[in-house]
N, C-alpha and C. Protein backbone atom coordinates (compact mmCIF):
# COMPACT_ATOMS: atom_id res chain seq x y z
N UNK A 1 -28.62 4.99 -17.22
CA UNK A 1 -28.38 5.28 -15.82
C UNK A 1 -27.73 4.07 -15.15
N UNK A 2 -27.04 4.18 -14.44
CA UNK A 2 -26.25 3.16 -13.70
C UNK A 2 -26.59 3.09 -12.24
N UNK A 3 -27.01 1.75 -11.92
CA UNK A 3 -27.07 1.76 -10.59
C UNK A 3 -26.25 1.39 -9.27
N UNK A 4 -26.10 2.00 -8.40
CA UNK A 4 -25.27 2.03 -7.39
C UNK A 4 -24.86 0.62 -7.44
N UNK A 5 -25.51 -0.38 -7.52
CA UNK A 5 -25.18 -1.69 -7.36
C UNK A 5 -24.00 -1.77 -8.74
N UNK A 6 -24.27 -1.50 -9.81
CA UNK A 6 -23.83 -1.29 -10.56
C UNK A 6 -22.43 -1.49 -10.85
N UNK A 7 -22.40 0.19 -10.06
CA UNK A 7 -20.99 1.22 -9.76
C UNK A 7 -20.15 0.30 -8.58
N UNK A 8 -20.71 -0.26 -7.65
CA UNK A 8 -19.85 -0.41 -6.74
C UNK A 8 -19.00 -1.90 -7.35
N UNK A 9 -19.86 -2.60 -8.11
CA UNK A 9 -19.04 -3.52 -9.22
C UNK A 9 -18.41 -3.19 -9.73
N UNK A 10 -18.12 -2.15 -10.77
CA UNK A 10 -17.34 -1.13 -11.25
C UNK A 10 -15.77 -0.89 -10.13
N UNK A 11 -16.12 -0.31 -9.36
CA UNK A 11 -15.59 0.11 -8.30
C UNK A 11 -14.58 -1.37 -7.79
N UNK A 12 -15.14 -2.19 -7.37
CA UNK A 12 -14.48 -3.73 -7.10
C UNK A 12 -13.20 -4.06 -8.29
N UNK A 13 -13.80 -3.88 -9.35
CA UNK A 13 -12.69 -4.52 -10.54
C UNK A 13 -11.43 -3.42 -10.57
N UNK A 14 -12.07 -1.99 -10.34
CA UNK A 14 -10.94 -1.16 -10.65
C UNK A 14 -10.49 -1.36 -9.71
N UNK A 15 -10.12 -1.70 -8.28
CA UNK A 15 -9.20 -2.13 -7.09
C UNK A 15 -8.79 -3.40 -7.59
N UNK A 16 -9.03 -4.24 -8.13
CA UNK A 16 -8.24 -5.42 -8.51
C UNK A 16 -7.49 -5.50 -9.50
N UNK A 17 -7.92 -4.48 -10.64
CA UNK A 17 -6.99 -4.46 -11.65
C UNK A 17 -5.68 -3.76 -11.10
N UNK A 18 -5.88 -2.75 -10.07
CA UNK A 18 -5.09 -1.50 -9.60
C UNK A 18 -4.00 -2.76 -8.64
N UNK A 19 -4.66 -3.81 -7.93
CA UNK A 19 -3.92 -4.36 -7.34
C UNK A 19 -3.03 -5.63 -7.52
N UNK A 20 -3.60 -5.66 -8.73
CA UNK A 20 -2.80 -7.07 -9.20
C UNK A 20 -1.59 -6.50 -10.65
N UNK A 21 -2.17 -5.11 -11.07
CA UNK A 21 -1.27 -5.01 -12.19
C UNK A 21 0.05 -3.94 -11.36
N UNK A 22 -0.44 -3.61 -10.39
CA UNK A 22 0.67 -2.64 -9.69
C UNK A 22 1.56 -3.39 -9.10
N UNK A 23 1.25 -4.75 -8.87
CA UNK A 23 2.30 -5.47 -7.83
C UNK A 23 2.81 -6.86 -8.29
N UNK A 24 2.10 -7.14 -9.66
CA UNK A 24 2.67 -8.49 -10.34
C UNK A 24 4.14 -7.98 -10.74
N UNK A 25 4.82 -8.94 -10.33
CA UNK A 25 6.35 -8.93 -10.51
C UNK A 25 7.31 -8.42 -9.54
N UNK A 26 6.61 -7.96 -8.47
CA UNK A 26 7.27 -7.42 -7.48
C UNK A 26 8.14 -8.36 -6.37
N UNK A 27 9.38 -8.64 -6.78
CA UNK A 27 10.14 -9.22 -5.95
C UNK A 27 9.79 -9.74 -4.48
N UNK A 28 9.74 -10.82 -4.03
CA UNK A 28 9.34 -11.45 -2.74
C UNK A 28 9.63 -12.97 -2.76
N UNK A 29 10.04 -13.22 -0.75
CA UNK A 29 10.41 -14.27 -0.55
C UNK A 29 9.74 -14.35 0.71
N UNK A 30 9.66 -15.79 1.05
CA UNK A 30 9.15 -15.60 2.08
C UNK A 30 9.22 -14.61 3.38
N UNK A 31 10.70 -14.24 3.53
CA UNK A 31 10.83 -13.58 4.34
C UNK A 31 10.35 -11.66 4.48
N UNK A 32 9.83 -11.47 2.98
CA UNK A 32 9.28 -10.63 2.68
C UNK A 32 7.53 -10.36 2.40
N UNK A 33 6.95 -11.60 2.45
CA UNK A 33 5.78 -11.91 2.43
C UNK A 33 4.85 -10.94 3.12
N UNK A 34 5.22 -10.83 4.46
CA UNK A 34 4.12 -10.32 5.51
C UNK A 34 4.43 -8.54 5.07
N UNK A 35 5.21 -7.85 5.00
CA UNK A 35 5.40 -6.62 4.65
C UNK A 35 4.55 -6.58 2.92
N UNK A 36 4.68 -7.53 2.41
CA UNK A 36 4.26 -6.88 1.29
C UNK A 36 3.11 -7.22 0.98
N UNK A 37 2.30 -8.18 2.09
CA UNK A 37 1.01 -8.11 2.18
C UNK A 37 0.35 -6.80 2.59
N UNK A 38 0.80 -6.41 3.61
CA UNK A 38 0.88 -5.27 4.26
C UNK A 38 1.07 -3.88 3.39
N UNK A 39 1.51 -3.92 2.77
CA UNK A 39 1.82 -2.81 1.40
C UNK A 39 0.77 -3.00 0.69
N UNK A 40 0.33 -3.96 -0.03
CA UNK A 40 -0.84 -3.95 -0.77
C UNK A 40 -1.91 -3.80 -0.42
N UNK A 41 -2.03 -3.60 0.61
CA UNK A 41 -3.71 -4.12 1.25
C UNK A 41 -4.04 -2.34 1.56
N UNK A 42 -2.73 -1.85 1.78
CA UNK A 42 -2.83 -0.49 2.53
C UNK A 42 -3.02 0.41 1.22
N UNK A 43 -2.19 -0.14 0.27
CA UNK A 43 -2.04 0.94 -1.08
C UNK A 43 -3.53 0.60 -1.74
N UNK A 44 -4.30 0.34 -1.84
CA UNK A 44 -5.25 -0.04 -2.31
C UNK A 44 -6.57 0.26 -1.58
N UNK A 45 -6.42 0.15 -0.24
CA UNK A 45 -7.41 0.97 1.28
C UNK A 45 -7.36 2.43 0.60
N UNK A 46 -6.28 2.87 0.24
CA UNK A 46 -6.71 4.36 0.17
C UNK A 46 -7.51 5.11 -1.02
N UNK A 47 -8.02 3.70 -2.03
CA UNK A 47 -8.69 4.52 -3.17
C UNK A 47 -10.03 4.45 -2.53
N UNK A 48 -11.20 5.38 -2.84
CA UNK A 48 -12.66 5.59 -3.13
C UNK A 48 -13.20 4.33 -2.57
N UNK A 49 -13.82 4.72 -1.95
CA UNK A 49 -15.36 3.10 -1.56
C UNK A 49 -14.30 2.04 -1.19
N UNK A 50 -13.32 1.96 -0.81
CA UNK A 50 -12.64 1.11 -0.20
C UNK A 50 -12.60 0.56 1.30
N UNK A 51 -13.31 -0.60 1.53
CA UNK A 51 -13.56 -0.35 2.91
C UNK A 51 -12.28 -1.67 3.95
N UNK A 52 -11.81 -2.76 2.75
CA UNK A 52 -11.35 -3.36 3.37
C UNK A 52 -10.60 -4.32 2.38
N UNK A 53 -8.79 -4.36 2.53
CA UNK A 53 -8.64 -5.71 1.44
C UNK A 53 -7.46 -6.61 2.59
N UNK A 54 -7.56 -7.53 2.32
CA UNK A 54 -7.01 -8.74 3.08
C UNK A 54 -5.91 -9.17 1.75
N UNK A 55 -4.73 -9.46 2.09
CA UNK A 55 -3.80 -10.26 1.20
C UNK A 55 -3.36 -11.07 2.03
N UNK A 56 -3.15 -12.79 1.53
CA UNK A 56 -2.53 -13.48 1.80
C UNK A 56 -1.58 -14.33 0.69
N UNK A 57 -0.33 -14.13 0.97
CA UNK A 57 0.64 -14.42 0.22
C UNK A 57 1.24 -15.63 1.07
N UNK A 58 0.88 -17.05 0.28
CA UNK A 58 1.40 -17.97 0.70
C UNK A 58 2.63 -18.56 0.93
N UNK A 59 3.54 -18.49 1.84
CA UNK A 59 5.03 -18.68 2.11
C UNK A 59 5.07 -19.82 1.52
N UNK A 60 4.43 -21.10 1.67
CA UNK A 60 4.96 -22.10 0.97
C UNK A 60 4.99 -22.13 -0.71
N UNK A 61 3.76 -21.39 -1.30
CA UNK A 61 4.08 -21.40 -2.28
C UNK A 61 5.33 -20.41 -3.21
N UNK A 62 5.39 -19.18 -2.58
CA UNK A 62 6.82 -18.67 -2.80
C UNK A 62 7.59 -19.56 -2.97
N UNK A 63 8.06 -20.14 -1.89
CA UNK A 63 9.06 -21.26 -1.52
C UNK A 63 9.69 -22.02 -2.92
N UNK A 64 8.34 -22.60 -2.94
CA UNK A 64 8.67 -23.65 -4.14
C UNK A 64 8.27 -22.71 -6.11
N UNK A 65 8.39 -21.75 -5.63
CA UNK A 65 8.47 -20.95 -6.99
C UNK A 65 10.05 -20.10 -7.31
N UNK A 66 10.68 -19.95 -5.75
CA UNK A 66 11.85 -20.01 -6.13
C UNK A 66 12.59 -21.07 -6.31
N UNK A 67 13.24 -20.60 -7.70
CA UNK A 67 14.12 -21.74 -8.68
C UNK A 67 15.64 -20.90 -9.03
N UNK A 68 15.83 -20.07 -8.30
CA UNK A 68 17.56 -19.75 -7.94
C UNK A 68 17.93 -19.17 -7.03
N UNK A 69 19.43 -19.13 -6.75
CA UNK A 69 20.13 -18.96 -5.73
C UNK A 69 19.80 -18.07 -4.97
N UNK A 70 18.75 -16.92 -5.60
CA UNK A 70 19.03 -15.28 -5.13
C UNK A 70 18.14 -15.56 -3.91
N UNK A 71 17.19 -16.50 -3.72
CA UNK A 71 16.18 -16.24 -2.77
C UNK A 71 15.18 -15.49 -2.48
N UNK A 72 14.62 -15.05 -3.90
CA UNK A 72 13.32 -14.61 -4.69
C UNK A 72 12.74 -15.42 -5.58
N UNK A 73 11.40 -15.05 -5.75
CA UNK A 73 10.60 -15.04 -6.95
C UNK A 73 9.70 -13.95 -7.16
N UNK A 74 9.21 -13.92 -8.44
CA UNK A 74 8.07 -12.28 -9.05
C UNK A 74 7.11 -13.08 -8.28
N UNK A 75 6.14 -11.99 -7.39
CA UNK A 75 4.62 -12.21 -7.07
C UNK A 75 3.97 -12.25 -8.33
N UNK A 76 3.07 -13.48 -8.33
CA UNK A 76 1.79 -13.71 -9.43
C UNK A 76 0.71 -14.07 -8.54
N UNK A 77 -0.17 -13.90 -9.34
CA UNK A 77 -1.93 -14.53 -8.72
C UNK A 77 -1.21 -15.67 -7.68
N UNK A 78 -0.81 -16.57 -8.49
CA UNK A 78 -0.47 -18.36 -7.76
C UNK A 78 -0.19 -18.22 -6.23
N UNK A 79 0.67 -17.37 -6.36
CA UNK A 79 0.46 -17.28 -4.93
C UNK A 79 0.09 -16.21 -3.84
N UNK A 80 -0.92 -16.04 -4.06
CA UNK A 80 -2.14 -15.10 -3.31
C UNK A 80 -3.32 -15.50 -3.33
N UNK A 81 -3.97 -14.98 -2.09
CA UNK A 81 -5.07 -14.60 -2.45
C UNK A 81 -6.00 -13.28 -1.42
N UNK A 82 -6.57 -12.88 -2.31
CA UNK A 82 -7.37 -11.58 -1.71
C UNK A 82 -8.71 -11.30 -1.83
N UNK A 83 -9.20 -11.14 -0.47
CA UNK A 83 -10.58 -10.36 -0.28
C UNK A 83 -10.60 -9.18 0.27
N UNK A 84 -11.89 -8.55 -0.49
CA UNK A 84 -12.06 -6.94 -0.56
C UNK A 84 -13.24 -6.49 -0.17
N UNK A 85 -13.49 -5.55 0.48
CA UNK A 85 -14.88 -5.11 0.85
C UNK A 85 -14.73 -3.35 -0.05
N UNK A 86 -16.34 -3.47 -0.97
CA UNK A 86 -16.56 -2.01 -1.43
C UNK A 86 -17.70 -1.72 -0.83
N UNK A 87 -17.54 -0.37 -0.49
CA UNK A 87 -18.87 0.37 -0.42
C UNK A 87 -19.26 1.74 -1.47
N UNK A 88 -20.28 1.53 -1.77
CA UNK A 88 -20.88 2.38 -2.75
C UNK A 88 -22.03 3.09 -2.53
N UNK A 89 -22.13 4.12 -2.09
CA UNK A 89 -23.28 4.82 -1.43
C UNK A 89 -23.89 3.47 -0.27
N UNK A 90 -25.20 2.77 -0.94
CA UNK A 90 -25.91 1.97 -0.03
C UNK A 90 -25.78 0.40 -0.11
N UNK A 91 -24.52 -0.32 -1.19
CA UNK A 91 -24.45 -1.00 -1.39
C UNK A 91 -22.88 -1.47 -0.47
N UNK A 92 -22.85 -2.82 -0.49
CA UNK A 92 -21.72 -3.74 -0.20
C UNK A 92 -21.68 -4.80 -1.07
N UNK A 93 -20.26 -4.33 -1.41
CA UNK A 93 -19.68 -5.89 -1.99
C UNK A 93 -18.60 -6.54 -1.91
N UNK A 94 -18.88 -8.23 -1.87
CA UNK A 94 -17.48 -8.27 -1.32
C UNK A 94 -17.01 -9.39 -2.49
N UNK A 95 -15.91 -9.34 -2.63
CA UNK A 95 -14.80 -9.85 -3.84
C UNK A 95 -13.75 -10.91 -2.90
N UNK A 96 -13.50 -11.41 -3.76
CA UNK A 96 -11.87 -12.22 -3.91
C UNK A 96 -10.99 -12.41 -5.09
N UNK A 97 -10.06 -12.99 -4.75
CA UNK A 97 -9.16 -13.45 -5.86
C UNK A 97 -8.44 -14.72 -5.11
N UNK A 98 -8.52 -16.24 -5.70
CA UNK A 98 -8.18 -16.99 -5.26
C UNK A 98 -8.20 -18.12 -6.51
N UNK A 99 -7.03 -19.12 -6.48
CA UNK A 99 -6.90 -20.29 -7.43
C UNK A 99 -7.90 -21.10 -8.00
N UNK A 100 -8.37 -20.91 -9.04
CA UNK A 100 -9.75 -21.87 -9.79
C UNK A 100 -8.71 -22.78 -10.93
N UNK A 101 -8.85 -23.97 -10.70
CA UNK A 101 -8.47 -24.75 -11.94
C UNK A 101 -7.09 -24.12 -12.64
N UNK A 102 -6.13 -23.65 -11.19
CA UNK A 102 -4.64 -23.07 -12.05
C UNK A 102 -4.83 -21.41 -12.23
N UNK A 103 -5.49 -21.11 -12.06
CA UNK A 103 -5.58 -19.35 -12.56
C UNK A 103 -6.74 -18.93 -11.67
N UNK A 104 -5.70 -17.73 -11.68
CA UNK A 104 -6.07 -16.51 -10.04
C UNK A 104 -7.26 -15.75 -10.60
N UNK A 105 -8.41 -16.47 -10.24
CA UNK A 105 -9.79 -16.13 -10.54
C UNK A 105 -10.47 -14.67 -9.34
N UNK A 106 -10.48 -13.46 -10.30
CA UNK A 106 -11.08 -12.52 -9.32
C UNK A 106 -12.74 -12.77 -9.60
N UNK A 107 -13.55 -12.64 -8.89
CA UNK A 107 -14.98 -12.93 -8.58
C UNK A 107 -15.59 -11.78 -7.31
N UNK A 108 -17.09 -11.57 -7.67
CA UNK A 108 -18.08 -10.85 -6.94
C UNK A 108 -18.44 -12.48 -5.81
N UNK A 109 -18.40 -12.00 -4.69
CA UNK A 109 -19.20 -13.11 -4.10
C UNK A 109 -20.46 -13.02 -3.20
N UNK A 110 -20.53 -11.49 -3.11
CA UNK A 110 -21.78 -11.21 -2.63
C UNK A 110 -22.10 -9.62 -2.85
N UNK A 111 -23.22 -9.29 -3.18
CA UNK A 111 -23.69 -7.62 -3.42
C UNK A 111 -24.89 -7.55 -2.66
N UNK A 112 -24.60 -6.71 -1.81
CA UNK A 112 -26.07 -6.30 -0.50
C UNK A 112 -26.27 -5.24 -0.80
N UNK A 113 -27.26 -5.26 -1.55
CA UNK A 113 -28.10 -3.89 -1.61
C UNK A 113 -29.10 -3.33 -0.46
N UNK A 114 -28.80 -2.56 0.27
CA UNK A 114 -29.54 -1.97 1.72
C UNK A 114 -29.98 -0.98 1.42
């Protein structure tokens, strides 16, 4: 049997896998940053127990990840980061994804069981 606390962990990873493998490589520059924060946060609001995701895509680090003329680079972890709120019947949890030691570490950072 699985418990709600469980599931809504469950629930957390499948929005992060959904949101980091749907949008790694997706063309952006700074000047595209805020829209495509805005795209992700929304495409991802609309699955199940989804109550809330925040993206911040750092302009400076874009910046210095473009390395040619075109005035792009592919979005990776490096430069993001995101928090998420799930709800699962009676539970809350809330997640991130943010830089640990070089690599875009997703993590549980709190589960309220009510």
């Amino acid at each position: 049997m699985v418990t709600d606390a469980q599931q809504a962990c469950f629930e957390a990873g499948i929005k992060f896998g959904s949101l980091y493998h749907q949008f790694a490589g997706t063309p952006v520059s700074p000047s595209s940053t805020r829209s495509l924060e805005t795209a992700m946060a929304e495409a991802i609001e609309n699955q199940p127990h989804c109550e809330s995701v925040t993206v911040t895509i750092h302009d400076d680090r874009v910046a210095d990840a473009i390395d040619h003329e075109n005035g792009y680079t592919e979005l990776t972890g490096s430069l993001m980061d995101v928090e998420m709120a799930i709800r699962y019947a009676d539970v809350a949890v809330s997640t991130r994804m943010r830089m640990v030691d070089g690599y875009p570490l997703m993590e549980l950072v709190d589960v309220d069981e009510r």
